[in-house]
PDB file of N, CA and C in Angstrom:
ATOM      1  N   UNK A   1      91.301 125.623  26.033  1.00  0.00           N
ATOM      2  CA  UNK A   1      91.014 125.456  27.451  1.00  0.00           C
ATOM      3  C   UNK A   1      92.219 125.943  28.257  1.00  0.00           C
ATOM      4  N   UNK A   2      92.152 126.520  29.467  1.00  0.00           N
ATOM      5  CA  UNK A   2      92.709 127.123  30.504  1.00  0.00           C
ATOM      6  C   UNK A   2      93.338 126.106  31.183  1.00  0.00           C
ATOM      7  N   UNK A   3      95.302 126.316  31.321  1.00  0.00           N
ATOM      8  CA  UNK A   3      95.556 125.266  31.503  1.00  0.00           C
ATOM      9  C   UNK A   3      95.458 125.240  32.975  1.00  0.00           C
ATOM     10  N   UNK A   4      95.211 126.596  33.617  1.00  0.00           N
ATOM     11  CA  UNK A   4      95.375 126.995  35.437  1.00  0.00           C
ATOM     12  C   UNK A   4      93.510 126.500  35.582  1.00  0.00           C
ATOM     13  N   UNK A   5      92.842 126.301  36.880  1.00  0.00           N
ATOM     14  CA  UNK A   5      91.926 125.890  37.319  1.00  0.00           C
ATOM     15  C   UNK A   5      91.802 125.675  38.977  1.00  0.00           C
ATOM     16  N   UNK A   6      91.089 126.826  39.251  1.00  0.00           N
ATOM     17  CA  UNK A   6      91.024 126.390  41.011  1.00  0.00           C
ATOM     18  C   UNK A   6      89.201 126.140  41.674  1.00  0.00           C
ATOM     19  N   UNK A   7      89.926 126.004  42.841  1.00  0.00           N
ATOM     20  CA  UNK A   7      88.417 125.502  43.397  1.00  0.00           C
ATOM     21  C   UNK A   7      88.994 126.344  44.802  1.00  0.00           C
ATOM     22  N   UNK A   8      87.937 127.152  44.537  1.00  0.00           N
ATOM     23  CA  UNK A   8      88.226 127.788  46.478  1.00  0.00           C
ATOM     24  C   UNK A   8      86.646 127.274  46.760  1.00  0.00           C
ATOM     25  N   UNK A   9      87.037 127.095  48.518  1.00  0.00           N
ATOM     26  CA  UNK A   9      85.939 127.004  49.598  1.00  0.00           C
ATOM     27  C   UNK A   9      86.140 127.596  50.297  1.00  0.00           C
ATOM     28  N   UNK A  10      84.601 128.080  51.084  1.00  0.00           N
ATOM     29  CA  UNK A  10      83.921 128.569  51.908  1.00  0.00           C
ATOM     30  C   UNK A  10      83.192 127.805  52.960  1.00  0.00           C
ATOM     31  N   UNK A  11      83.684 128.286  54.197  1.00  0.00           N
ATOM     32  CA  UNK A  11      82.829 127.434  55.330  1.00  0.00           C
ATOM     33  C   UNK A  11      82.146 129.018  55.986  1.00  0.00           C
ATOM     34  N   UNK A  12      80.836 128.697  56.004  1.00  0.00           N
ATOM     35  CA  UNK A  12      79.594 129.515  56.190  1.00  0.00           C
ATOM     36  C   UNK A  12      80.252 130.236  57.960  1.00  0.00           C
ATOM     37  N   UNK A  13      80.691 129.303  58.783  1.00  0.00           N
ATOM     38  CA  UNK A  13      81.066 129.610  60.197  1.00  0.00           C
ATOM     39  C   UNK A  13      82.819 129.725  60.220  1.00  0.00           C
ATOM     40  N   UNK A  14      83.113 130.245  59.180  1.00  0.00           N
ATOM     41  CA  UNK A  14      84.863 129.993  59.626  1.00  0.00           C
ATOM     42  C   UNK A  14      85.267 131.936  58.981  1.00  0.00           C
ATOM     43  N   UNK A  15      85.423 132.332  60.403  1.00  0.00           N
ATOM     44  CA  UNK A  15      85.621 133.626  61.145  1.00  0.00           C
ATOM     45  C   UNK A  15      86.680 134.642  60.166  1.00  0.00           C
ATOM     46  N   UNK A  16      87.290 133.383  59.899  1.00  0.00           N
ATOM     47  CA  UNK A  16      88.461 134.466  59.058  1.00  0.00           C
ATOM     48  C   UNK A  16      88.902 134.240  57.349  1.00  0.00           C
ATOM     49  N   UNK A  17      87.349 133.912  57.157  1.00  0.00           N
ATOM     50  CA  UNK A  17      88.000 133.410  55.394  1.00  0.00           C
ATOM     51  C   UNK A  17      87.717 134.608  54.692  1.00  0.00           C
ATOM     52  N   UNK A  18      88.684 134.429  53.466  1.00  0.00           N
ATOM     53  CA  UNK A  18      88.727 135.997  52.448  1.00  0.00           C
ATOM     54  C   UNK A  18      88.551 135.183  51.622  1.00  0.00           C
ATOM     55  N   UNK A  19      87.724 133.651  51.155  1.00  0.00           N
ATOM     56  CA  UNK A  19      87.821 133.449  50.200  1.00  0.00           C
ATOM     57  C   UNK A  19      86.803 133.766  48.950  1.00  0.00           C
ATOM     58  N   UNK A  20      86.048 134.598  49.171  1.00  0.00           N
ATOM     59  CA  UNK A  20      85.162 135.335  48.401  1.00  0.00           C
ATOM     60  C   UNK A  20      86.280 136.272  47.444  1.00  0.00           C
ATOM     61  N   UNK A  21      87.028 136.964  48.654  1.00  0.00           N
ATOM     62  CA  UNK A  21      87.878 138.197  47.558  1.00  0.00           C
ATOM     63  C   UNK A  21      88.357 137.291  47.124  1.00  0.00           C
ATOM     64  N   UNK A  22      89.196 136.012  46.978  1.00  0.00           N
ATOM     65  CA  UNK A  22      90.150 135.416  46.469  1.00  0.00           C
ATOM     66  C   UNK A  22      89.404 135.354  45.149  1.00  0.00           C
ATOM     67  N   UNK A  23      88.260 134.595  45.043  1.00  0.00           N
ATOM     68  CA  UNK A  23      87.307 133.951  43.883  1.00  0.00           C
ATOM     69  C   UNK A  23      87.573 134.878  42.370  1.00  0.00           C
ATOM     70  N   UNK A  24      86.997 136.299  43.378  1.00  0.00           N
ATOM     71  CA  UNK A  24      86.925 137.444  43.032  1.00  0.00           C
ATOM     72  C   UNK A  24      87.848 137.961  42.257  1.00  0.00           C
ATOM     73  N   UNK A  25      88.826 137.822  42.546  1.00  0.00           N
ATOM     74  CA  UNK A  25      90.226 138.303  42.005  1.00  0.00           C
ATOM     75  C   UNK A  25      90.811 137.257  40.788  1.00  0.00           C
ATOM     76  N   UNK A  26      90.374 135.879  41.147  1.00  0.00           N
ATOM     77  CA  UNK A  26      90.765 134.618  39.984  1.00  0.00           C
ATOM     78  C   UNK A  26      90.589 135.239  38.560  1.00  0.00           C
ATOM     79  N   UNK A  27      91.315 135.143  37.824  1.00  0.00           N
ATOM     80  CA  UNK A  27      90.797 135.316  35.969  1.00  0.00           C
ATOM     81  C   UNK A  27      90.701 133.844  35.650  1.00  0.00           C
ATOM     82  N   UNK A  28      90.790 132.994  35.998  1.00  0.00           N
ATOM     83  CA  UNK A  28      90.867 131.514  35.628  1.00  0.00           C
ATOM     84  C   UNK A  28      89.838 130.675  35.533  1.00  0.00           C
ATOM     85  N   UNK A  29      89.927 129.615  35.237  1.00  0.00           N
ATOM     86  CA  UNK A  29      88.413 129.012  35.510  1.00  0.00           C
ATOM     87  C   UNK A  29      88.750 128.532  36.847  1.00  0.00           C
ATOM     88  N   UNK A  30      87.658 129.054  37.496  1.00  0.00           N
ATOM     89  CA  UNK A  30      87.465 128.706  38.523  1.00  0.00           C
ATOM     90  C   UNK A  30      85.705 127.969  39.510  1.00  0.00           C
ATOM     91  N   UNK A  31      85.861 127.268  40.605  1.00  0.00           N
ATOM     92  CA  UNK A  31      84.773 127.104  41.505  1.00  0.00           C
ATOM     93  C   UNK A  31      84.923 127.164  42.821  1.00  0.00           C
ATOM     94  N   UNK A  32      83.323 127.784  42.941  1.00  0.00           N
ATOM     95  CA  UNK A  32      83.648 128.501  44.422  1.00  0.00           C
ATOM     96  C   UNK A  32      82.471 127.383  45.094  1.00  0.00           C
ATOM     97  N   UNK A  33      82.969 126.659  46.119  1.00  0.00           N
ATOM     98  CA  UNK A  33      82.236 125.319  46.689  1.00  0.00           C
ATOM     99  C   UNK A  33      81.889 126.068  48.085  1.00  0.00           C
ATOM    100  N   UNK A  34      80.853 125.860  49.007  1.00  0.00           N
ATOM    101  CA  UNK A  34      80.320 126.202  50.216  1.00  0.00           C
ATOM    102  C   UNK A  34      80.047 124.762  50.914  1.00  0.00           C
ATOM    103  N   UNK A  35      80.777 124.994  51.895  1.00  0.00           N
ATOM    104  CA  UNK A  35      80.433 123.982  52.848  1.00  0.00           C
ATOM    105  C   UNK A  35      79.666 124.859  54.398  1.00  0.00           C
ATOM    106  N   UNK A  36      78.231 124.091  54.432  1.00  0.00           N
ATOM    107  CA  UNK A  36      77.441 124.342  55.272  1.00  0.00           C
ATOM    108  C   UNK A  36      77.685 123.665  56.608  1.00  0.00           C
ATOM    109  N   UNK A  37      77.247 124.291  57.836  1.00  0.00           N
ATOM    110  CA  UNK A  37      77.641 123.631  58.734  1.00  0.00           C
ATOM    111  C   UNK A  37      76.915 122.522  59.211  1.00  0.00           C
ATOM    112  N   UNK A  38      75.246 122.385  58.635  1.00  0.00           N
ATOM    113  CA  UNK A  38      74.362 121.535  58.795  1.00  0.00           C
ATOM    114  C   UNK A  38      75.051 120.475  58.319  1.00  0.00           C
ATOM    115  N   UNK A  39      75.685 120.648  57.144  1.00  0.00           N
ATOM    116  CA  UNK A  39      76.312 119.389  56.533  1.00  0.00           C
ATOM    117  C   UNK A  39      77.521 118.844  56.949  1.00  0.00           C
ATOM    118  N   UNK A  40      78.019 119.266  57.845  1.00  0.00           N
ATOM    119  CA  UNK A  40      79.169 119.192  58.738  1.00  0.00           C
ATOM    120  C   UNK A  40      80.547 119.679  58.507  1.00  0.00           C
ATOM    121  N   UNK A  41      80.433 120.846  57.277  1.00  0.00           N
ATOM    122  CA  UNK A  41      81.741 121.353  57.009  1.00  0.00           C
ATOM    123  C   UNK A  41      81.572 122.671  57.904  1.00  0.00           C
ATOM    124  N   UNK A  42      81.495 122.816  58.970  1.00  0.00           N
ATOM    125  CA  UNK A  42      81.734 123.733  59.448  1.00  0.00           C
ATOM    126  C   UNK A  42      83.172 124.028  60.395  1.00  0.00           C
ATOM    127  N   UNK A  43      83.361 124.895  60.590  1.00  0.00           N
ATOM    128  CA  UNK A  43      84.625 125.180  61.405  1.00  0.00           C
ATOM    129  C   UNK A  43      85.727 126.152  60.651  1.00  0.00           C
ATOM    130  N   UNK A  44      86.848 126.563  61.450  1.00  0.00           N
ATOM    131  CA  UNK A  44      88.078 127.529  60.414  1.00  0.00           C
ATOM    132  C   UNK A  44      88.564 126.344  59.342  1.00  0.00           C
ATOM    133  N   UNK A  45      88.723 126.873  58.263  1.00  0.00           N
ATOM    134  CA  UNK A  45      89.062 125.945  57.210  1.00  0.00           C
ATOM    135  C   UNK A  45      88.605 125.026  57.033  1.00  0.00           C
ATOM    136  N   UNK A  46      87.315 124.863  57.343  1.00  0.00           N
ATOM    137  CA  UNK A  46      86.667 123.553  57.024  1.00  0.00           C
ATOM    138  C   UNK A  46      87.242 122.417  58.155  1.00  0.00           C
ATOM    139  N   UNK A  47      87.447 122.531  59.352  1.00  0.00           N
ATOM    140  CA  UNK A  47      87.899 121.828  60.153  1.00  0.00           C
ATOM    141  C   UNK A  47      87.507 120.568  60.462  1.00  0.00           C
ATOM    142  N   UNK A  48      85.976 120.737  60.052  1.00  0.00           N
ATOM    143  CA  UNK A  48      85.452 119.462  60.676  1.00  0.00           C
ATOM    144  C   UNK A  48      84.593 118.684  59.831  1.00  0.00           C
ATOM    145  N   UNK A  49      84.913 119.226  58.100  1.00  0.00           N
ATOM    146  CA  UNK A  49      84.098 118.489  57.281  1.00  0.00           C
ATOM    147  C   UNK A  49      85.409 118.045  55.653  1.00  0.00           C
ATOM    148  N   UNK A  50      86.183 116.877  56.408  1.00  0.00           N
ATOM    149  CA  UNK A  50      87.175 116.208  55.974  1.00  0.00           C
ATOM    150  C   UNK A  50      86.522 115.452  55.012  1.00  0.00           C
ATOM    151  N   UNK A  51      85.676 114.894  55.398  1.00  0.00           N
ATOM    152  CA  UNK A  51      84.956 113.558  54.366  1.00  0.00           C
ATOM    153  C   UNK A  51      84.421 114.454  52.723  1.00  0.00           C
ATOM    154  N   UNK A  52      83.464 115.804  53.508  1.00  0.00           N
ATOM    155  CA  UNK A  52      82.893 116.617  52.490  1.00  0.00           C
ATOM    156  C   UNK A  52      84.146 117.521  51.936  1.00  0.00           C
ATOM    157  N   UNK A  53      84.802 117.747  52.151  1.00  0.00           N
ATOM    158  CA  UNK A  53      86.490 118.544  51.288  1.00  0.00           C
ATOM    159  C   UNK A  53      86.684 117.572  50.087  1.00  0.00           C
ATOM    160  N   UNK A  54      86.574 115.980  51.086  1.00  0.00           N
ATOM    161  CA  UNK A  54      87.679 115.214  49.907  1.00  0.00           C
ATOM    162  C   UNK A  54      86.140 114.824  48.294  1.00  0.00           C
ATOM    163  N   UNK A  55      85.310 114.779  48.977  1.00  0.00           N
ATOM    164  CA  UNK A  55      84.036 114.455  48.197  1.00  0.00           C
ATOM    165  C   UNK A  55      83.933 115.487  46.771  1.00  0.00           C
ATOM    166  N   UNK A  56      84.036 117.025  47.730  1.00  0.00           N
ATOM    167  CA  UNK A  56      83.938 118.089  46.944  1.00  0.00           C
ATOM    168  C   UNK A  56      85.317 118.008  46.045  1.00  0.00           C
ATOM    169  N   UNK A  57      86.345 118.374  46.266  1.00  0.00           N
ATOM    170  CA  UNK A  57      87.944 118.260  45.455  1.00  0.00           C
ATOM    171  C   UNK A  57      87.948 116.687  44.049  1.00  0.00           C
ATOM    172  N   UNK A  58      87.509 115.692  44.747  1.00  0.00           N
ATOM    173  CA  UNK A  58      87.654 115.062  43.743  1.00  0.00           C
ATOM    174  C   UNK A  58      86.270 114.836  42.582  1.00  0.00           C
ATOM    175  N   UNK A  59      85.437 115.222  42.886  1.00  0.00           N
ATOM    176  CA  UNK A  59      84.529 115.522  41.857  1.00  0.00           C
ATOM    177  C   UNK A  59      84.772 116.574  41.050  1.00  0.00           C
ATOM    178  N   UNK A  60      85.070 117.672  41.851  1.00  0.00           N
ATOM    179  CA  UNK A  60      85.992 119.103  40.843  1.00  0.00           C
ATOM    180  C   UNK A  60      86.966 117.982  39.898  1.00  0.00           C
ATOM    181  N   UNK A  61      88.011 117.005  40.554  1.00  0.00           N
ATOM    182  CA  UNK A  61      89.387 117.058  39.858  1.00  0.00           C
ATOM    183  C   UNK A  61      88.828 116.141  38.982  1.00  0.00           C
ATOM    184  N   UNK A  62      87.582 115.177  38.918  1.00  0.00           N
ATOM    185  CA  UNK A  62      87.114 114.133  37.959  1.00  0.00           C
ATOM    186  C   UNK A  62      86.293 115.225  36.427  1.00  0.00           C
ATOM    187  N   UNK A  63      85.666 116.388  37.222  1.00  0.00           N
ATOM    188  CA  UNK A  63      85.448 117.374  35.860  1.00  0.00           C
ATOM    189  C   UNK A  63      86.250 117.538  34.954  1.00  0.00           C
ATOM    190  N   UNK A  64      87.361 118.119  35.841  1.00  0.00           N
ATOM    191  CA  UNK A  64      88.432 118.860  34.928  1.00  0.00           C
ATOM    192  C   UNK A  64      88.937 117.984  34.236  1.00  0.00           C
ATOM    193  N   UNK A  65      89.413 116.742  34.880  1.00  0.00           N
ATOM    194  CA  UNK A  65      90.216 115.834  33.882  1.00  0.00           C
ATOM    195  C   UNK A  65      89.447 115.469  32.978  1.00  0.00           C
ATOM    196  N   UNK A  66      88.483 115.349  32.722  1.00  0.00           N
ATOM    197  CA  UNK A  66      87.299 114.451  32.166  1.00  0.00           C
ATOM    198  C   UNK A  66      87.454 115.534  30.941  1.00  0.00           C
ATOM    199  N   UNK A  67      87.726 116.931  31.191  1.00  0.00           N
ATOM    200  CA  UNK A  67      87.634 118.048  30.106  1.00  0.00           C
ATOM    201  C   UNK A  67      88.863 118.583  29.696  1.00  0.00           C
ATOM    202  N   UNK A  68      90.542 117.352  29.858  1.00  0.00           N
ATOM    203  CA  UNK A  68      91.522 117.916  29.192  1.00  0.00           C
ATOM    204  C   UNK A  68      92.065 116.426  28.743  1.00  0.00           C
ATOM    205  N   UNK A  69      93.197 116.983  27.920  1.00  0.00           N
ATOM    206  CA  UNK A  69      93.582 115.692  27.230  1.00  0.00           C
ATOM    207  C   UNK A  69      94.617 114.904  28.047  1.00  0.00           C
ATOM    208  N   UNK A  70      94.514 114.885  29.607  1.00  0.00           N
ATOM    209  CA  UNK A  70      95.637 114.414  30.279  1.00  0.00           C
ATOM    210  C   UNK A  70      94.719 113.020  30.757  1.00  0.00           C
ATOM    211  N   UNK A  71      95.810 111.910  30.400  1.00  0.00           N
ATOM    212  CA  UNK A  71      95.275 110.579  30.824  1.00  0.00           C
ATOM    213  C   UNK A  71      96.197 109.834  31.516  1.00  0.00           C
ATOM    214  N   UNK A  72      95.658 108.830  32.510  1.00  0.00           N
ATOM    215  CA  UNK A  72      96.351 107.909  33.407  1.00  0.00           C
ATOM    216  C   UNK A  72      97.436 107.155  32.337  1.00  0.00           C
ATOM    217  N   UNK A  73      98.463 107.139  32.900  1.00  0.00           N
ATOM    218  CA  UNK A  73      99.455 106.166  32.167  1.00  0.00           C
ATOM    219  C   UNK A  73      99.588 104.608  33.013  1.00  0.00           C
ATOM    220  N   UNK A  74     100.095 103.768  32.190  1.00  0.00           N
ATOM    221  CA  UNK A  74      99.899 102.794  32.678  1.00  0.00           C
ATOM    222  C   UNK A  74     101.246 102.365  33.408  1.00  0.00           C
TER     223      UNK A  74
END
């Protein structure tokens, strides 16, 4: 397993994202998440869908961990 891993987003209304080429360019494992504006991630950088960023990021970061041998210490 790949020890690098990203998650780029996309907001459907945000004017100046390249994060398609970015995706594009990754050799890594990677995910490419869309935030819609119906759903309230709309805006530059996802401006206005804080709740749906943190929703999306930690379900990514509960995958990944879930699929390497790194565990909570006590």
């Amino acid at each position: 397993m790949s020890s690098v891993f990203h998650l780029v987003f996309f907001c459907f209304s945000d004017f100046a994202s390249q994060s398609g080429k970015l995706f594009d360019l990754l050799t890594c494992e990677k995910r490419f998440h869309r935030f819609k504006d119906a759903e309230g991630g709309g805006g530059h950088c996802r401006g206005l869908g804080a709740m749906q960023w943190e929703q999306a990021t930690f379900d990514w970061l509960n995958e990944v961990l879930a699929r390497s041998n790194v565990r909570p210490t006590a």
